[in-house]
Protein backbone atom coordinates (compact mmCIF):
# COMPACT_ATOMS: atom_id res chain seq x y z
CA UNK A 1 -116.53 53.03 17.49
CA UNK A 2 -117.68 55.57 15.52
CA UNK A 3 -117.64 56.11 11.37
CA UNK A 4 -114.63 58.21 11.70
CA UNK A 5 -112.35 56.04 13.45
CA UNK A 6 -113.43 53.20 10.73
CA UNK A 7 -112.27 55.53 7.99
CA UNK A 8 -108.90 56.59 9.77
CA UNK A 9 -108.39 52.88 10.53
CA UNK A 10 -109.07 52.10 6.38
CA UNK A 11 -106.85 54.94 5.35
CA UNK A 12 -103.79 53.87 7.89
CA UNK A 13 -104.19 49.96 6.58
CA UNK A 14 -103.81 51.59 2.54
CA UNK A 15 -100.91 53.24 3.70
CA UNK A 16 -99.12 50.49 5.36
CA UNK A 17 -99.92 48.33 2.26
CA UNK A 18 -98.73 50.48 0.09
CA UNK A 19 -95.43 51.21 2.14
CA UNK A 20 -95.39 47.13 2.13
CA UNK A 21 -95.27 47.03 -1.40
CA UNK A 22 -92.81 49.56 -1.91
CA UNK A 23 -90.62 48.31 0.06
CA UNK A 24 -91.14 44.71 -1.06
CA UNK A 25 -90.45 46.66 -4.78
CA UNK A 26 -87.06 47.77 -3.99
CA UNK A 27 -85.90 44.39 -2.42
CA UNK A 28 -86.75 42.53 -5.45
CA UNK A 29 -85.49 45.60 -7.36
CA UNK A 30 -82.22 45.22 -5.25
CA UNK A 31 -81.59 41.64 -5.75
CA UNK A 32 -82.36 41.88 -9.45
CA UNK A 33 -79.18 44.38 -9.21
CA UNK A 34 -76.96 41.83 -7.39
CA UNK A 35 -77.32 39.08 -9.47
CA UNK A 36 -76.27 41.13 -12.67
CA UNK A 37 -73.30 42.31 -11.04
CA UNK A 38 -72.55 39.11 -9.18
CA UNK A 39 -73.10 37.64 -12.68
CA UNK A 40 -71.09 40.42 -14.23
CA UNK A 41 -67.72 39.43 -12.32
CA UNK A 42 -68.21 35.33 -12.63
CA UNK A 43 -68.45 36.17 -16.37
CA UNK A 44 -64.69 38.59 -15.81
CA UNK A 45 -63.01 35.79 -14.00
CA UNK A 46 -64.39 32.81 -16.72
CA UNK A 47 -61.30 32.24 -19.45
CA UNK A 48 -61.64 33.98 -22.85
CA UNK A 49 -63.55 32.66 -25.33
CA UNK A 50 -61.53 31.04 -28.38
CA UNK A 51 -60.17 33.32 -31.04
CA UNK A 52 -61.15 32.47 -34.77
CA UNK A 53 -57.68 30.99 -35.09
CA UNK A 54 -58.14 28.48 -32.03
CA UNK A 55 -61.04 26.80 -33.37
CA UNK A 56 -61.18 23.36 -35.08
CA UNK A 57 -60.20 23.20 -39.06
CA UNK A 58 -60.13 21.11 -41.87
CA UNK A 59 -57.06 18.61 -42.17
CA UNK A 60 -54.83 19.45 -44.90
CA UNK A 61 -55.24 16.64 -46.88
CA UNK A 62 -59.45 17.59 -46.96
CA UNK A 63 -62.21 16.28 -45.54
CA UNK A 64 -62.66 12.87 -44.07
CA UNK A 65 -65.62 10.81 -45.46
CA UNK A 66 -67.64 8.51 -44.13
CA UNK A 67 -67.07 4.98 -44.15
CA UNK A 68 -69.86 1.91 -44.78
CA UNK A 69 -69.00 -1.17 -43.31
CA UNK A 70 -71.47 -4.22 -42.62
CA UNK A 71 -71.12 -4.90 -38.67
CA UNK A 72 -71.95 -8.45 -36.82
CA UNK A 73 -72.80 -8.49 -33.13
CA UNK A 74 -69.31 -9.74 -31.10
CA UNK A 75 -71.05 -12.45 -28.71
CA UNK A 76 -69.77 -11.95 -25.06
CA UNK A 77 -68.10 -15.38 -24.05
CA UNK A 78 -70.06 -18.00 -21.93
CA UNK A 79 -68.46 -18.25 -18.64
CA UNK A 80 -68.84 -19.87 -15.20
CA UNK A 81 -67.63 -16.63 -13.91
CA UNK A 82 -68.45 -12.75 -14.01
CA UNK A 83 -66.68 -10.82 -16.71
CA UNK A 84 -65.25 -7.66 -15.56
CA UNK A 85 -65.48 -4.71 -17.81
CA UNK A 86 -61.70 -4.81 -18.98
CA UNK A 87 -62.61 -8.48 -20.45
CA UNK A 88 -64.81 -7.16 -22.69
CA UNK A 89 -64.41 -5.59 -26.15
CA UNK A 90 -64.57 -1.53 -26.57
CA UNK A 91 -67.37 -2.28 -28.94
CA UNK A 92 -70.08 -4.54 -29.06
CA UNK A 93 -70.37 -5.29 -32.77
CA UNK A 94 -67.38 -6.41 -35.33
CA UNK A 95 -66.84 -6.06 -39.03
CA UNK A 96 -68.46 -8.65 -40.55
CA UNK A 97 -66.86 -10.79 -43.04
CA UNK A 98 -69.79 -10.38 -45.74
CA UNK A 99 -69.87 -6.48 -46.69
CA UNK A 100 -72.47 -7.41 -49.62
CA UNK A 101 -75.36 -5.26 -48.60
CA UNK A 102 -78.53 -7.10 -48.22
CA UNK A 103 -81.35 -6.21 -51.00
CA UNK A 104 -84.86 -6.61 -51.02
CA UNK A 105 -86.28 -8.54 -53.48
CA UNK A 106 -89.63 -8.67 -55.29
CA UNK A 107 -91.72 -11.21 -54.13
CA UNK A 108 -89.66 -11.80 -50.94
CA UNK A 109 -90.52 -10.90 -47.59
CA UNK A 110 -91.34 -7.96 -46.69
CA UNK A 111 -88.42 -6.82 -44.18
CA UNK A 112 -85.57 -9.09 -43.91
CA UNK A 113 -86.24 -11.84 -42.57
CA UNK A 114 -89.91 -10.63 -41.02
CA UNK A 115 -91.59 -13.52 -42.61
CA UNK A 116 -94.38 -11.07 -43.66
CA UNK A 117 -96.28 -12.05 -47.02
CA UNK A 118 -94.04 -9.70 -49.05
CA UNK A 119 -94.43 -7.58 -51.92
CA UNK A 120 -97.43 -8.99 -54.68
C-alpha cells in the first residue's frame, strides 16, 4: 500500500465520523423535539389549575389556634390472641388526666427523670 492510499483511507474515515456525528446530532436533536411536544399536549389534556377563588381560606370566625394538651401513652391490651387493626385505638397516646406541665427544678435532675447529677 502506498502513502496515498493511507491518506485517502484517513480522509474517508474523518468523513464518515463526521457524517456519524451529524447524524447522531439530529437524532438527539429530534427526540429533544418530541418530548417537548409530547410534553406540550400531556400538559393540554391535565385539568386547569385552581383559580384564586378555589383555593383554601380562612374560616369566618378567624384563625384556629393551636391547642396544648399533656398526652399519656394508651397501653394496647394483653391478650392470648392477635389484635386486629380495627381493635385498636386511631391513636396511640390519650389525654392525660394531669395537664400540669412538668418543670425543671434547681438542684434536680438534669432531664426528667434521667437520674443525671443535675444542676449545681
Amino acid at each position: 500500500m502506498s502513502t496515498a492510499a493511507f491518506v485517502v483511507a484517513a480522509a474517508g474515515s474523518d468523513v464518515l465520523n463526521v457524517v456519524a456525528a451529524f447524524i447522531g446530532g439530529a437524532v438527539i436533536a429530534g427526540a429533544l423535539i418530541w418530548a417537548v411536544q409530547f410534553g406540550m399536549r400531556v400538559r393540554d389534556r391535565e385539568l386547569p389549575r385552581p383559580r384564586p377563588e378555589d383555593q383554601p381560606s380562612l374560616p369566618t370566625s378567624g384563625a384556629i389556634h393551636e391547642i396544648r394538651e399533656m398526652r399519656e401513652p394508651d397501653e394496647v391490651p394483653r391478650t392470648e390472641r392477635r389484635l386486629m387493626p380495627y381493635e385498636l385505638h386511631h391513636s396511640g397516646s390519650r389525654r392525660g388526666t394531669d395537664q400540669k406541665r412538668k418543670r425543671w427544678l434547681p438542684g434536680s435532675s438534669g432531664s426528667f427523670g434521667s437520674g443525671g447529677l443535675g444542676h449545681s
